[in-house]
C-alpha atoms as a PDB file:
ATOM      1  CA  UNK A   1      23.391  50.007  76.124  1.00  0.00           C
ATOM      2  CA  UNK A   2      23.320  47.774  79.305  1.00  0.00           C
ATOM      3  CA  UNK A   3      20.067  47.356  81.476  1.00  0.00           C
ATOM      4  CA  UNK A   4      21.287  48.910  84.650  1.00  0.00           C
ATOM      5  CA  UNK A   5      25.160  50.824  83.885  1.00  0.00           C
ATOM      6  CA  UNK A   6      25.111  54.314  83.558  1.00  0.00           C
ATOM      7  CA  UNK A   7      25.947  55.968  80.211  1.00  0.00           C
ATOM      8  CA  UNK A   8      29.675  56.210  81.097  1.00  0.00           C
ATOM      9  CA  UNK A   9      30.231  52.515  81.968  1.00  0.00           C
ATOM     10  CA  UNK A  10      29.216  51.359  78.132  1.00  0.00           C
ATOM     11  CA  UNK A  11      29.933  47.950  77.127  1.00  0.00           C
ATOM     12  CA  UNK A  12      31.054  47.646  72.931  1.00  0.00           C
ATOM     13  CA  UNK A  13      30.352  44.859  70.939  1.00  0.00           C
ATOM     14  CA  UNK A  14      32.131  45.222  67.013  1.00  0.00           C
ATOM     15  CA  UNK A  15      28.808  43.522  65.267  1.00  0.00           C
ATOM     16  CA  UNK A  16      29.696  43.683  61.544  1.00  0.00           C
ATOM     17  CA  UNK A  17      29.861  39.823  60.980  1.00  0.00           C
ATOM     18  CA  UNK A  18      32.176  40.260  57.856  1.00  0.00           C
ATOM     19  CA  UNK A  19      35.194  42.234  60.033  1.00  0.00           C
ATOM     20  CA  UNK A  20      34.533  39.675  62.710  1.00  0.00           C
ATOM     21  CA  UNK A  21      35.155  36.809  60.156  1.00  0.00           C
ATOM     22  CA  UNK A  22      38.187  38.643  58.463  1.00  0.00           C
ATOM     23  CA  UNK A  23      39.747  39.540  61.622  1.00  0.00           C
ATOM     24  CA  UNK A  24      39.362  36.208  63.436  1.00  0.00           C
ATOM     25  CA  UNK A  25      40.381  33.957  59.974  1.00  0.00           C
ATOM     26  CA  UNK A  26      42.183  36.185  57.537  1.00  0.00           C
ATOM     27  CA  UNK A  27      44.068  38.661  58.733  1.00  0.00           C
ATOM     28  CA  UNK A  28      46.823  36.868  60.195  1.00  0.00           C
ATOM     29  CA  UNK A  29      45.954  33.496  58.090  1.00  0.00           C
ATOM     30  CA  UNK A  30      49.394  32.727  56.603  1.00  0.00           C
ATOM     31  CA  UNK A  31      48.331  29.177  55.885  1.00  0.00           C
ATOM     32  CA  UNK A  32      47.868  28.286  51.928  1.00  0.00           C
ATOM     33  CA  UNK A  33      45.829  24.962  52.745  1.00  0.00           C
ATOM     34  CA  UNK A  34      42.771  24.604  50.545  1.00  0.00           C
ATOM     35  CA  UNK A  35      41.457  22.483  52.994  1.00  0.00           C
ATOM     36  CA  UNK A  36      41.719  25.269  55.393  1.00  0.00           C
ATOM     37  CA  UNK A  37      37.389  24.911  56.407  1.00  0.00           C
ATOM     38  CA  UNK A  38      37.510  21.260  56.038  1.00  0.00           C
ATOM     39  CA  UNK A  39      40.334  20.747  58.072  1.00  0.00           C
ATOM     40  CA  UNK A  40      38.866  22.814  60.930  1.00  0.00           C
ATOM     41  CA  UNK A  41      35.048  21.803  61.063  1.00  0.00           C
ATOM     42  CA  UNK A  42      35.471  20.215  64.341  1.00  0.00           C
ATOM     43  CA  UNK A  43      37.879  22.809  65.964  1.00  0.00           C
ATOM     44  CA  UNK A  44      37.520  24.305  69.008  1.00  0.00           C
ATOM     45  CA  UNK A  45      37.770  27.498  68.054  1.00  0.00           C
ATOM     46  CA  UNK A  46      35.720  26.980  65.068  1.00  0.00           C
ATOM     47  CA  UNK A  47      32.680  25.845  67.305  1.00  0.00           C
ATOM     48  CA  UNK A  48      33.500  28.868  69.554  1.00  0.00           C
ATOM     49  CA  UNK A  49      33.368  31.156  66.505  1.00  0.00           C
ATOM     50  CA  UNK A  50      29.834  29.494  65.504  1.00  0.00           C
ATOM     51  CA  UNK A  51      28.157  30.420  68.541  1.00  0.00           C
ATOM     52  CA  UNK A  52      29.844  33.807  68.773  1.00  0.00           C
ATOM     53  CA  UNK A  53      28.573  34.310  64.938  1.00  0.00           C
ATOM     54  CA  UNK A  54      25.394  32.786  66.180  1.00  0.00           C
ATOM     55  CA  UNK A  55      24.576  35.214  68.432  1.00  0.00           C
ATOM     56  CA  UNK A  56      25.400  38.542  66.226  1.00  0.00           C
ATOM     57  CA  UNK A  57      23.012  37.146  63.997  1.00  0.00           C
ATOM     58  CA  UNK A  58      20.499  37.273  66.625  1.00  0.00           C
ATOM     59  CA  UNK A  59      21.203  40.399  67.356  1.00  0.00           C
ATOM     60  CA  UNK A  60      20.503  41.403  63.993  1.00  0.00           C
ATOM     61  CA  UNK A  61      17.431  40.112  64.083  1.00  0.00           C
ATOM     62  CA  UNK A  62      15.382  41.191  67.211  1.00  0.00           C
ATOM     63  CA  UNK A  63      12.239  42.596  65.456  1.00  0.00           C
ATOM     64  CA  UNK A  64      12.168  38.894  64.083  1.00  0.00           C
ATOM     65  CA  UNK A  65      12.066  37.510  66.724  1.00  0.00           C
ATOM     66  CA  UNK A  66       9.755  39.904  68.814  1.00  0.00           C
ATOM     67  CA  UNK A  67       7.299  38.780  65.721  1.00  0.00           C
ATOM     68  CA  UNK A  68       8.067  35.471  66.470  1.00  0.00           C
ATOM     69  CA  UNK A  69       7.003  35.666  70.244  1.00  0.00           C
ATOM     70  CA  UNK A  70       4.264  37.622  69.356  1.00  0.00           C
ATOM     71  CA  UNK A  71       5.143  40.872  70.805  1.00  0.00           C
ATOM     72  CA  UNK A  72       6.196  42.872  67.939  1.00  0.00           C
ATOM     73  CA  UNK A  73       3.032  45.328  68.863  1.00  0.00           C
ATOM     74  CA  UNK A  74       4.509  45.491  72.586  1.00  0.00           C
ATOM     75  CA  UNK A  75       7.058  48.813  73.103  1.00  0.00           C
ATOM     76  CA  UNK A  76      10.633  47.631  74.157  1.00  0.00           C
ATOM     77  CA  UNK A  77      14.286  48.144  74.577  1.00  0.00           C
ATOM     78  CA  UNK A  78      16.658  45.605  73.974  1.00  0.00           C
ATOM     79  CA  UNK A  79      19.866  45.324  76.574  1.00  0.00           C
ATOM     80  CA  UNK A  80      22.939  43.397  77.498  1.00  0.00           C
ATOM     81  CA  UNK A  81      23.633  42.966  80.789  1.00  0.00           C
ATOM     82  CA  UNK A  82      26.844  41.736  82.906  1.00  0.00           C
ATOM     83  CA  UNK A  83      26.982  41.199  86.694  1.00  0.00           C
ATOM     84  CA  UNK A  84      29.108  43.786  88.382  1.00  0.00           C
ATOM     85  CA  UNK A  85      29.193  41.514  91.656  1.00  0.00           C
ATOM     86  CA  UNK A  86      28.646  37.711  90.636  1.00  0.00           C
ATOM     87  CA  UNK A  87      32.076  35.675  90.354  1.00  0.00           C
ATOM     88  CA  UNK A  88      32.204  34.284  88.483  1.00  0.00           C
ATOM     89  CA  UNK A  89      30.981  36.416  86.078  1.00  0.00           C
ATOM     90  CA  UNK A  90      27.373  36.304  85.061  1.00  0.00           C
ATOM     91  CA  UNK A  91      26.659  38.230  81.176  1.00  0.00           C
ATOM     92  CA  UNK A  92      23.293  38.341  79.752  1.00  0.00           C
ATOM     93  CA  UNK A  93      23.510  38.640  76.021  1.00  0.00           C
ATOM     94  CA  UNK A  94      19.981  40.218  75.138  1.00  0.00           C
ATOM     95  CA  UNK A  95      17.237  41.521  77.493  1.00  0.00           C
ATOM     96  CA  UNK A  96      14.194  42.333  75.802  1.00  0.00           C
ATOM     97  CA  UNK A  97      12.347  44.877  78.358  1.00  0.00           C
ATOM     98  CA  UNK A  98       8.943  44.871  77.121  1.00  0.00           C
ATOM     99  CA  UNK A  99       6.092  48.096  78.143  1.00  0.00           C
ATOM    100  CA  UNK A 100       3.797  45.232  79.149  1.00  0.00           C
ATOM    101  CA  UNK A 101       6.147  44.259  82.521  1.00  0.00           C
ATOM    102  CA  UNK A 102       7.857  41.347  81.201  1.00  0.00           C
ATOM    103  CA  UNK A 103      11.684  40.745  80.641  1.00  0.00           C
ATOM    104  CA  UNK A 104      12.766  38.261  78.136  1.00  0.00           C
ATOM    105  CA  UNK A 105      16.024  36.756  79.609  1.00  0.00           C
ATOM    106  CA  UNK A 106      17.320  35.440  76.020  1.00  0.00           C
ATOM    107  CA  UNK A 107      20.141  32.692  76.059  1.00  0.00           C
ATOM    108  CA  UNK A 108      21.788  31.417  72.173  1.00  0.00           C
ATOM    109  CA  UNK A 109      23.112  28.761  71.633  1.00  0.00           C
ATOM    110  CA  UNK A 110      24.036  27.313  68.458  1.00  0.00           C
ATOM    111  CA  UNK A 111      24.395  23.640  67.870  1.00  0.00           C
ATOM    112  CA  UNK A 112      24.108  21.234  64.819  1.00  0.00           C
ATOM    113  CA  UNK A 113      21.159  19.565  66.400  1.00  0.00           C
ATOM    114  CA  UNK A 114      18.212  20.100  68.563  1.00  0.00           C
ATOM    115  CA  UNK A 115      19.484  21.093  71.703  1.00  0.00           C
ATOM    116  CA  UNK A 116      18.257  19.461  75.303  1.00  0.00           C
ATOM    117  CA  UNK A 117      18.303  21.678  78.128  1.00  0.00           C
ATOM    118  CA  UNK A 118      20.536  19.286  80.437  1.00  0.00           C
ATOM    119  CA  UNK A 119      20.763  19.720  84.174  1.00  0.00           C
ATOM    120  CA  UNK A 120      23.917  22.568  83.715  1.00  0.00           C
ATOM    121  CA  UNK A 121      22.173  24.419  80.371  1.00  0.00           C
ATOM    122  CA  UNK A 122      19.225  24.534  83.757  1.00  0.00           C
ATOM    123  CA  UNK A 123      21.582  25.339  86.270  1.00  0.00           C
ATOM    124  CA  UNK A 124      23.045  28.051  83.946  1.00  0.00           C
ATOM    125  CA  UNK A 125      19.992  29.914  83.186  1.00  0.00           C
ATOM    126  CA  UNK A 126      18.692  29.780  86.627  1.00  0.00           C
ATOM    127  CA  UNK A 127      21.647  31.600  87.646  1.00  0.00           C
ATOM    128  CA  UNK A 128      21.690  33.964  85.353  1.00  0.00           C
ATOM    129  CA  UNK A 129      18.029  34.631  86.071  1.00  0.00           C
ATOM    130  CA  UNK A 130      18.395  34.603  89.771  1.00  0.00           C
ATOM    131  CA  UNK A 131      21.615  37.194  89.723  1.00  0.00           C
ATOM    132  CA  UNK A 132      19.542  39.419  87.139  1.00  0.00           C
ATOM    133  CA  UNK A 133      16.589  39.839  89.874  1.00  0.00           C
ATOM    134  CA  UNK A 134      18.988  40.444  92.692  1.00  0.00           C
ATOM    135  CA  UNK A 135      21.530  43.174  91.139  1.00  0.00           C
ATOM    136  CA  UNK A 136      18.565  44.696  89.400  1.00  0.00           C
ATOM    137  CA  UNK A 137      15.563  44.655  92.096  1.00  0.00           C
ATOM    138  CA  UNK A 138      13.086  44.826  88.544  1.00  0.00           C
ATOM    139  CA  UNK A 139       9.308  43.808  89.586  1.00  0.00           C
ATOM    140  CA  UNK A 140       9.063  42.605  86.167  1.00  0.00           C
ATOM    141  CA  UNK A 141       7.929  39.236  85.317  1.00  0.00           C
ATOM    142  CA  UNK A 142      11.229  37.030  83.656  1.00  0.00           C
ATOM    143  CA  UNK A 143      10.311  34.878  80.664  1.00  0.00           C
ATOM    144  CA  UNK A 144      13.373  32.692  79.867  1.00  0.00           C
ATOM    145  CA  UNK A 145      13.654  32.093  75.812  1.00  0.00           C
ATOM    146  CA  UNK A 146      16.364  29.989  74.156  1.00  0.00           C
ATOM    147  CA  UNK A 147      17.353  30.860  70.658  1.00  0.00           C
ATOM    148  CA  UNK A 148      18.758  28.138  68.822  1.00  0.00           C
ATOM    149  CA  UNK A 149      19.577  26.910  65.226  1.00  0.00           C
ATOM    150  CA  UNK A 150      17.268  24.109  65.257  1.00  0.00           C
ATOM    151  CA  UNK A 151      15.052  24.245  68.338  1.00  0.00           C
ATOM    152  CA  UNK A 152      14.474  22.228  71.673  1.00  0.00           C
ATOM    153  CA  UNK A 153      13.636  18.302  72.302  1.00  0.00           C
ATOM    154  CA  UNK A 154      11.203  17.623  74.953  1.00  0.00           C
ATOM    155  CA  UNK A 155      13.528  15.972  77.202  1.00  0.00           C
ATOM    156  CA  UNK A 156      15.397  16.950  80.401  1.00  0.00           C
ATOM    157  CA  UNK A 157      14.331  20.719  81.835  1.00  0.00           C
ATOM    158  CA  UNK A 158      12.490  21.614  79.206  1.00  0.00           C
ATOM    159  CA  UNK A 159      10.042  22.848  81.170  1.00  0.00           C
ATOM    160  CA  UNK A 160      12.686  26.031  82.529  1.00  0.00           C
ATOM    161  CA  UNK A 161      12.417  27.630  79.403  1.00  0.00           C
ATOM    162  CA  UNK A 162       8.970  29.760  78.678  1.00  0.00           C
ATOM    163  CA  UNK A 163       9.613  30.469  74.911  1.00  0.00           C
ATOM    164  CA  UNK A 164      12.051  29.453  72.203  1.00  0.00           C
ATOM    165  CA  UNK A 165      13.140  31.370  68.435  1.00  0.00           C
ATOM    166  CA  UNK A 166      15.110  29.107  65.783  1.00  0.00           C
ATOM    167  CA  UNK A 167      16.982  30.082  63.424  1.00  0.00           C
ATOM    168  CA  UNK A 168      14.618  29.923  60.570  1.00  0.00           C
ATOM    169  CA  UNK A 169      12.401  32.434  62.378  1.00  0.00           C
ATOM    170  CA  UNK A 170      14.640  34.848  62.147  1.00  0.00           C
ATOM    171  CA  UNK A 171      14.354  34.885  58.410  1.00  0.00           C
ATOM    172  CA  UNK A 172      10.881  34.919  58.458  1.00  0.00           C
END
């Protein structure tokens, strides 16, 4: 369900990880290399499907990492949300909308190593922050967490992000 579309205006996400996998690499895989994995670890594509995979499993695992922000005693919904006016386009992939007034704005992003929130990973959440408060007009404090595989360095904007999940807390 999205945060602010009505029940008509739905957007649908296929979430079983094993379909996505056999539709994006098998199905129309007519290749017989054995070094088919190998041979792509630092495609394009590949890295695209990593983070797209990344981010189902997140999705899997909200009451995980509710417990791991230390709300999972706090009431909420859990949303997706797209910009019907930004351009360019502006998608939030989970909003956590907690009973206690507080939205979690929650950005993934899978990576091999510690990520550092760089001046455009900044720039990029501040937009989608600021476009969330004005389509929505919520009085609701925004708490900005990053999900990632292996956490955050201390470096560069660290400081824009209120709470982080890795991936081993979500298998907590």
């Amino acid at each position: 369900m999205s945060f602010t579309k009505p029940k008509n205006d739905v957007m649908y996400r296929l979430v079983d990880l094993f379909s996505l996998f056999w539709l994006k690499y098998v199905e129309n895989n007519n290749t017989k290399d054995e070094y088919f994995w190998t041979n792509r670890l630092d495609d394009g594509g590949r890295r695209a499907w990593s983070g797209h995979d990344f981010e189902q499993l997140c999705l899997h695992h909200v009451s995980q990492m509710k417990n791991e922000l230390g709300i999972s005693g706090v009431s909420t919904s859990v949303y997706t949300w797209r910009s019907i006016k930004a351009r360019p386009g502006v998608q939030i992939d989970l909003l956590i909308d907690r009973k206690d007034g507080v939205i979690n704005l929650c950005e993934m992003k899978f990576s091999l190593h510690p990520i550092s929130i760089s001046k455009q990973i900044d720039q990029d959440l501040q937009l989608k922050r600021s476009t969330f408060l004005a389509e929505t007009n919520t009085r609701k404090a925004i708490h900005t967490t990053m999900v990632t595989t292996y956490g955050l360095t201390e470096s560069g904007y660290r400081a824009a992000v209120q709470s982080e999940v890795t991936l081993d807390d979500l298998f907590d």
